[in-house]
C-alpha atoms as a PDB file:
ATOM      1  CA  UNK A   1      26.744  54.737 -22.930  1.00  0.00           C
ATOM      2  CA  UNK A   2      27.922  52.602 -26.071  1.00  0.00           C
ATOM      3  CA  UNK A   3      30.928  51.960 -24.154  1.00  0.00           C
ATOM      4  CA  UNK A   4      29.139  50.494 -21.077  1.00  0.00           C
ATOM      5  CA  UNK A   5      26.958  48.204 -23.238  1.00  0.00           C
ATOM      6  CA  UNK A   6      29.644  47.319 -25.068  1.00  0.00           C
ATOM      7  CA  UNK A   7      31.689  46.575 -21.763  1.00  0.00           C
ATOM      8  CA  UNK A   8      28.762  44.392 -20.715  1.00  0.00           C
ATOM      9  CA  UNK A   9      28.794  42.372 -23.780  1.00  0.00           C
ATOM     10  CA  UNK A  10      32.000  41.400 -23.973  1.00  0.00           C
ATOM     11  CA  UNK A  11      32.297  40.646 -20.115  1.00  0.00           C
ATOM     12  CA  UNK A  12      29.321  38.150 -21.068  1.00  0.00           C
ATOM     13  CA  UNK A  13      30.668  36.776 -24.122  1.00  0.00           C
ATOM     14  CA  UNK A  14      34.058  36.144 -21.764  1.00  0.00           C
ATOM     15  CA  UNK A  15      32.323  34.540 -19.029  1.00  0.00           C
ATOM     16  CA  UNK A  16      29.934  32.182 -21.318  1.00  0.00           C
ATOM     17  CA  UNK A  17      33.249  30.959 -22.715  1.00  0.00           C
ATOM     18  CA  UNK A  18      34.933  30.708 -19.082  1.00  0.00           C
ATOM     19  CA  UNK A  19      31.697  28.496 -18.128  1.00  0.00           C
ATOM     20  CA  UNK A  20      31.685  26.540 -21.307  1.00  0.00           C
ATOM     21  CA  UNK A  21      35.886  25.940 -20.664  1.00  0.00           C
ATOM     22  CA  UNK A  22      35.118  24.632 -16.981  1.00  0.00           C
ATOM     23  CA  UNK A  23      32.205  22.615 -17.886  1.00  0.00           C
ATOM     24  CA  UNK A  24      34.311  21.026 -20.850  1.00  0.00           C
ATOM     25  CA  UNK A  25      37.665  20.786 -18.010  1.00  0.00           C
ATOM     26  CA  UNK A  26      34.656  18.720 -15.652  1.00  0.00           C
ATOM     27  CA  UNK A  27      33.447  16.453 -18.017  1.00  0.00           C
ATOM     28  CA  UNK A  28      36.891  15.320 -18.842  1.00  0.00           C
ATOM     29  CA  UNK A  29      37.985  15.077 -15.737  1.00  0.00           C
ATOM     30  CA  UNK A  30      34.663  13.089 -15.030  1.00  0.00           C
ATOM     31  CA  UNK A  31      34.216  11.037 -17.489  1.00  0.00           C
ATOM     32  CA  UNK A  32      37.555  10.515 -18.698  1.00  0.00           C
ATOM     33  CA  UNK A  33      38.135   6.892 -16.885  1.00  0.00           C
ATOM     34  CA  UNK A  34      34.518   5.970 -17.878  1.00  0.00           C
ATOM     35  CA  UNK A  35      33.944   4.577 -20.863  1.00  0.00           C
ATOM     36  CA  UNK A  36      29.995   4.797 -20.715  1.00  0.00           C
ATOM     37  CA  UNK A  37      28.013   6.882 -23.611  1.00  0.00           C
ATOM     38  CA  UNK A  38      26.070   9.206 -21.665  1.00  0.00           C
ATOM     39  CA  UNK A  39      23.013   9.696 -23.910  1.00  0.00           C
ATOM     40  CA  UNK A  40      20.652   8.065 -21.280  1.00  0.00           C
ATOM     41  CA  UNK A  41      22.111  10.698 -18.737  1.00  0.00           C
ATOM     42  CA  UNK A  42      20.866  14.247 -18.277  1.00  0.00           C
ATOM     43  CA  UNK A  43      21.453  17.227 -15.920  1.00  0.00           C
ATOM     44  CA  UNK A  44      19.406  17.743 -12.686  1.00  0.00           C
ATOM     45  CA  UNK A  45      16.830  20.748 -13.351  1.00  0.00           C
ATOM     46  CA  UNK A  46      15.848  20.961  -9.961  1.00  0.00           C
ATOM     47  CA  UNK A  47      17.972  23.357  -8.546  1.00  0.00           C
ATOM     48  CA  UNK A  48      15.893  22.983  -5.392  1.00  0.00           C
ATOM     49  CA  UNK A  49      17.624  19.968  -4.001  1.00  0.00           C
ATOM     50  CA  UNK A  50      21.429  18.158  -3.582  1.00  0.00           C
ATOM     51  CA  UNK A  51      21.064  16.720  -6.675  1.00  0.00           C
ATOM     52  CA  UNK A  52      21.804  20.296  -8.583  1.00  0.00           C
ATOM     53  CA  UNK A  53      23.921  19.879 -11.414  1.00  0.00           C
ATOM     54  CA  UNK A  54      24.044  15.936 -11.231  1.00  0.00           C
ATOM     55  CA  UNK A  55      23.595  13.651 -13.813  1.00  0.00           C
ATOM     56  CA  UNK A  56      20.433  11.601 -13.641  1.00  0.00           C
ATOM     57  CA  UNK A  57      19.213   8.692 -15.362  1.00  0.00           C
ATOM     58  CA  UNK A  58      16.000   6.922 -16.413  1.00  0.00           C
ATOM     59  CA  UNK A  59      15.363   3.435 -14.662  1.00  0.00           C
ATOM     60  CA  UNK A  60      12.849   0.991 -14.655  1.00  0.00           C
ATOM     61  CA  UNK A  61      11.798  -1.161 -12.122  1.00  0.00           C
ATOM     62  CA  UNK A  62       9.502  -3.921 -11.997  1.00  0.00           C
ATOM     63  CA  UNK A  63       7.863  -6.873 -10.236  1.00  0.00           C
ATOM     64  CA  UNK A  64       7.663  -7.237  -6.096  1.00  0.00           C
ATOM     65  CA  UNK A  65       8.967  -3.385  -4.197  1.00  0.00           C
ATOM     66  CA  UNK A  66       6.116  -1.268  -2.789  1.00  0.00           C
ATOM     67  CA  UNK A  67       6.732   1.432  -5.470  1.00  0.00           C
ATOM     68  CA  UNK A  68       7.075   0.215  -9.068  1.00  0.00           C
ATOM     69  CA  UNK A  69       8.080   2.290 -12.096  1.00  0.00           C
ATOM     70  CA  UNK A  70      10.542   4.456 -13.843  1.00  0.00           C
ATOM     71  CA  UNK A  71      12.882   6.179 -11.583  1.00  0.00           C
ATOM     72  CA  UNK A  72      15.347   9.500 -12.205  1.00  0.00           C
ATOM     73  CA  UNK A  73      18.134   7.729  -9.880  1.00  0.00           C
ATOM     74  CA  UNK A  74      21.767   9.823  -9.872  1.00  0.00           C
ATOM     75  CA  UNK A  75      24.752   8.543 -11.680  1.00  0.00           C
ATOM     76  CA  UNK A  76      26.806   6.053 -10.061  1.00  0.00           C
ATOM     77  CA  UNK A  77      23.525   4.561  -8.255  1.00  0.00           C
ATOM     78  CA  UNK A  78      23.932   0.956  -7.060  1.00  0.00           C
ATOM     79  CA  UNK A  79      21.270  -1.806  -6.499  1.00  0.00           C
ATOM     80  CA  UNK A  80      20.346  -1.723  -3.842  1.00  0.00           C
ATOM     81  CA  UNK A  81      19.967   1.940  -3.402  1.00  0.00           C
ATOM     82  CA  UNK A  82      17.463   1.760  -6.297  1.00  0.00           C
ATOM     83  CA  UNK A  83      15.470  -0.955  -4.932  1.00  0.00           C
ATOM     84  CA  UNK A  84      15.434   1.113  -1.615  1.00  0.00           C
ATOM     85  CA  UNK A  85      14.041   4.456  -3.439  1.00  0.00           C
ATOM     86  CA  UNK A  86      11.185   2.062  -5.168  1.00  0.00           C
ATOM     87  CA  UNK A  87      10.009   1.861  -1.355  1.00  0.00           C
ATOM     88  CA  UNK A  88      12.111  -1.763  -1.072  1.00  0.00           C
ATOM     89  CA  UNK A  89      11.276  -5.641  -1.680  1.00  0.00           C
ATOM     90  CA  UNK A  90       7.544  -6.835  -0.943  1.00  0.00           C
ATOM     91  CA  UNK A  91       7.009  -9.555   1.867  1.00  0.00           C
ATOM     92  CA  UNK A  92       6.212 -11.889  -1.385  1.00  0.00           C
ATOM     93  CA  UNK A  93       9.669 -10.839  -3.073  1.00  0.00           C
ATOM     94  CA  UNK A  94      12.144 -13.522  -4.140  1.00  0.00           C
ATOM     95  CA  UNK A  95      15.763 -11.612  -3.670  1.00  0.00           C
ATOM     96  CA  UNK A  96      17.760 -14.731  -4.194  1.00  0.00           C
ATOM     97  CA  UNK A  97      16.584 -13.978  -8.390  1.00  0.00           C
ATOM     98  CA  UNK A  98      16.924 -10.478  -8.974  1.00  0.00           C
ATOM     99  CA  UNK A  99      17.110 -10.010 -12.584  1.00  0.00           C
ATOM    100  CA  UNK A 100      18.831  -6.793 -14.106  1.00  0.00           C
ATOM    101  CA  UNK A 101      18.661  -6.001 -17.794  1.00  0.00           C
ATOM    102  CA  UNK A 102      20.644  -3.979 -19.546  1.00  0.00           C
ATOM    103  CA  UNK A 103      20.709  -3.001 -23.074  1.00  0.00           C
ATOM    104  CA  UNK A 104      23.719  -1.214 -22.853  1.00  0.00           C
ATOM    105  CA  UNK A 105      26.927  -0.212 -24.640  1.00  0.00           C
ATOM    106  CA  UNK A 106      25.405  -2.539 -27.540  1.00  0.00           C
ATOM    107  CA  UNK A 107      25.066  -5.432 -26.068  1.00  0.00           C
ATOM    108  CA  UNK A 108      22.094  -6.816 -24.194  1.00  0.00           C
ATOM    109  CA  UNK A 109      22.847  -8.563 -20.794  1.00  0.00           C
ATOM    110  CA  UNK A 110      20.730 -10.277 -18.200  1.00  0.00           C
ATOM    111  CA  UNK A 111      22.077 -10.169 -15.031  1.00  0.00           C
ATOM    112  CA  UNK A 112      20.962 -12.502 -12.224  1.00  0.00           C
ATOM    113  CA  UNK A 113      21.987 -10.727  -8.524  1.00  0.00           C
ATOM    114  CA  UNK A 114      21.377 -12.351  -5.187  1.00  0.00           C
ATOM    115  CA  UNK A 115      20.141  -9.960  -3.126  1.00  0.00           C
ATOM    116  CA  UNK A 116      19.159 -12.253  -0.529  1.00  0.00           C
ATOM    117  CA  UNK A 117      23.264 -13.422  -0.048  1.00  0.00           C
ATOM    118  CA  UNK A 118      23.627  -9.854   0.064  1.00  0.00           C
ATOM    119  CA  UNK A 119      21.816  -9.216   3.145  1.00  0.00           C
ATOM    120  CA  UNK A 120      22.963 -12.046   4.361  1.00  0.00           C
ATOM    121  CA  UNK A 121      26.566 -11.703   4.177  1.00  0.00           C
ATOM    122  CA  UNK A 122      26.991  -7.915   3.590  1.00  0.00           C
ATOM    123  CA  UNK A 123      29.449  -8.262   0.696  1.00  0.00           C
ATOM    124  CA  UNK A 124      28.984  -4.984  -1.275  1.00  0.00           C
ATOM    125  CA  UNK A 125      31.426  -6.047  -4.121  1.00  0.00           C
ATOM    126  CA  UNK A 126      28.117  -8.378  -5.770  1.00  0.00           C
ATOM    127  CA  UNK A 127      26.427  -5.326  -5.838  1.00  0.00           C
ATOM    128  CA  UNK A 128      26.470  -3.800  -9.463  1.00  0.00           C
ATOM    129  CA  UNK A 129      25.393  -0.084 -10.046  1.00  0.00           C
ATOM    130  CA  UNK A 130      22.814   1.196 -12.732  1.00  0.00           C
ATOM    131  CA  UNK A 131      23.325   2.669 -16.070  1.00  0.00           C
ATOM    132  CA  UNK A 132      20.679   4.616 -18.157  1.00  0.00           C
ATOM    133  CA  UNK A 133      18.205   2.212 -19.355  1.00  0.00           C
ATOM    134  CA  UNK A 134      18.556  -0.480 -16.821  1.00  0.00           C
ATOM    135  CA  UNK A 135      15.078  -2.654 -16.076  1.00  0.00           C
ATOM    136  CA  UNK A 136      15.474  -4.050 -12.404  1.00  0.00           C
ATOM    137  CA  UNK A 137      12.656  -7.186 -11.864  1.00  0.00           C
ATOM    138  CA  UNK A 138      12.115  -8.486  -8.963  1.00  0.00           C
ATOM    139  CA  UNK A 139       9.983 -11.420  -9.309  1.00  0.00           C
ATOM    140  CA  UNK A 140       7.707 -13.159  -6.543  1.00  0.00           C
ATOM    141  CA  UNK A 141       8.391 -16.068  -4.741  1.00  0.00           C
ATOM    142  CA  UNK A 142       6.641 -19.244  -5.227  1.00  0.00           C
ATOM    143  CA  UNK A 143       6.051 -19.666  -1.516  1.00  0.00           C
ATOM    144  CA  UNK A 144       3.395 -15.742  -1.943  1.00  0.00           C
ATOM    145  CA  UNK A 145       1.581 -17.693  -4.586  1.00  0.00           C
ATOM    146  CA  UNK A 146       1.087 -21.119  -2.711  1.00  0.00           C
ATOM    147  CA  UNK A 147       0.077 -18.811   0.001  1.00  0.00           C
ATOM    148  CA  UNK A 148      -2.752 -16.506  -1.974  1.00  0.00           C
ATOM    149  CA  UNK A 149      -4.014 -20.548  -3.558  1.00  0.00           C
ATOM    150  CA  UNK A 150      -4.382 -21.739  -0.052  1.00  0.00           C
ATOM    151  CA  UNK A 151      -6.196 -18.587   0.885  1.00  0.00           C
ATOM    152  CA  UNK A 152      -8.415 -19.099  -1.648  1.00  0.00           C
ATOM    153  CA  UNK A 153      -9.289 -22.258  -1.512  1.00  0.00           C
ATOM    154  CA  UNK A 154     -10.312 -21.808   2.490  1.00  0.00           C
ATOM    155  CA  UNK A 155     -12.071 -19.084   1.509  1.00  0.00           C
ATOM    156  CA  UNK A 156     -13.945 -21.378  -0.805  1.00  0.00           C
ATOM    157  CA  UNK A 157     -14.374 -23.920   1.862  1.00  0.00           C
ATOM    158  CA  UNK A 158     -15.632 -21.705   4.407  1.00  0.00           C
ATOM    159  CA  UNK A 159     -18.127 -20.403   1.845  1.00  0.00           C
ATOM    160  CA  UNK A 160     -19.183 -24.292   0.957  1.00  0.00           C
ATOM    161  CA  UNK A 161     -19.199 -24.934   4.668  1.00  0.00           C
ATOM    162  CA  UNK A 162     -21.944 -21.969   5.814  1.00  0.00           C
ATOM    163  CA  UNK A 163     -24.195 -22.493   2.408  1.00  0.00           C
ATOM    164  CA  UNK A 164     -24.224 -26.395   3.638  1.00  0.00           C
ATOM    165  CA  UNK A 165     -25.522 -25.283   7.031  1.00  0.00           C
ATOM    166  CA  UNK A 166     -27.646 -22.800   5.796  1.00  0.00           C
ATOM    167  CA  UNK A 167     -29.347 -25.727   3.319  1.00  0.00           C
ATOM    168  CA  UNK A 168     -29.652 -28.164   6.434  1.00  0.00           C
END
């Protein structure tokens, strides 16, 4: 019996170290043309989906999609995918001034992307992908705001317009 749970032991001690050898042999082989520091990243714990065994990262994104907030987005995650998971740009988005900021590799950057050229013109190349960290904004377009005054004010007017005949 000692020799059977000693058996056991071993084979576990051997295959812990074949796992940690592989994992070490896939991070180098991963990483090894990457020069990012992957302390925003973490492994996938939900081994119920594709992303098993990914690396994720923490996003933020902000201003005029249907779904702001922080997202768990999968390494090597572009733009525009991220945009698309935060249920895509409002009707009273302004693409043309897409503003990504990153506070990464110690140094602080403001990017400003044109999404709008993008769907315009197709040119994935503009397109940069998202690192831990990242803040996506999206802000609104002057035109939504001109529209929600002029709402207002004929809302007002229509309100001035029935207490007038009412008073008459």
């Amino acid at each position: 019996m000692k020799k059977i749970i000693c058996f056991s032991i071993g084979l576990c001690l051997f295959s812990l170290g074949e796992v940690a050898s592989v994992w070490s042999q896939v991070q180098s082989d991963t990483f090894s043309n990457t020069p990012r520091n992957l302390s925003g990243y973490y492994l996938s714990p939900d081994y119920s989906t594709a992303l098993e065994g990914r690396l994720l990262m923490k996003v933020n994104v902000w201003g005029e999609v249907n779904k702001p907030g922080i997202y768990e987005v999968p390494d090597q995650t572009d733009l525009v995918s991220l945009v698309s998971a935060a249920g895509g740009p409002t009707d009273a988005a302004k693409l043309s001034k897409v503003k990504l900021v990153r506070n990464h590799f110690q140094k602080k950057q403001v990017l400003k992307i044109d999404l709008k050229k993008y769907l315009e013109d197709g040119n994935y190349n503009d397109i940069p992908k998202i690192y831990p960290g990242d803040t996506v904004v999206i802000p609104k377009s002057k035109f939504s705001n001109m529209a929600k005054y002029m709402t207002f004010i004929y809302n007002v007017a229509v309100i001035a317009a029935t207490v007038k005949i009412y008073t008459n």
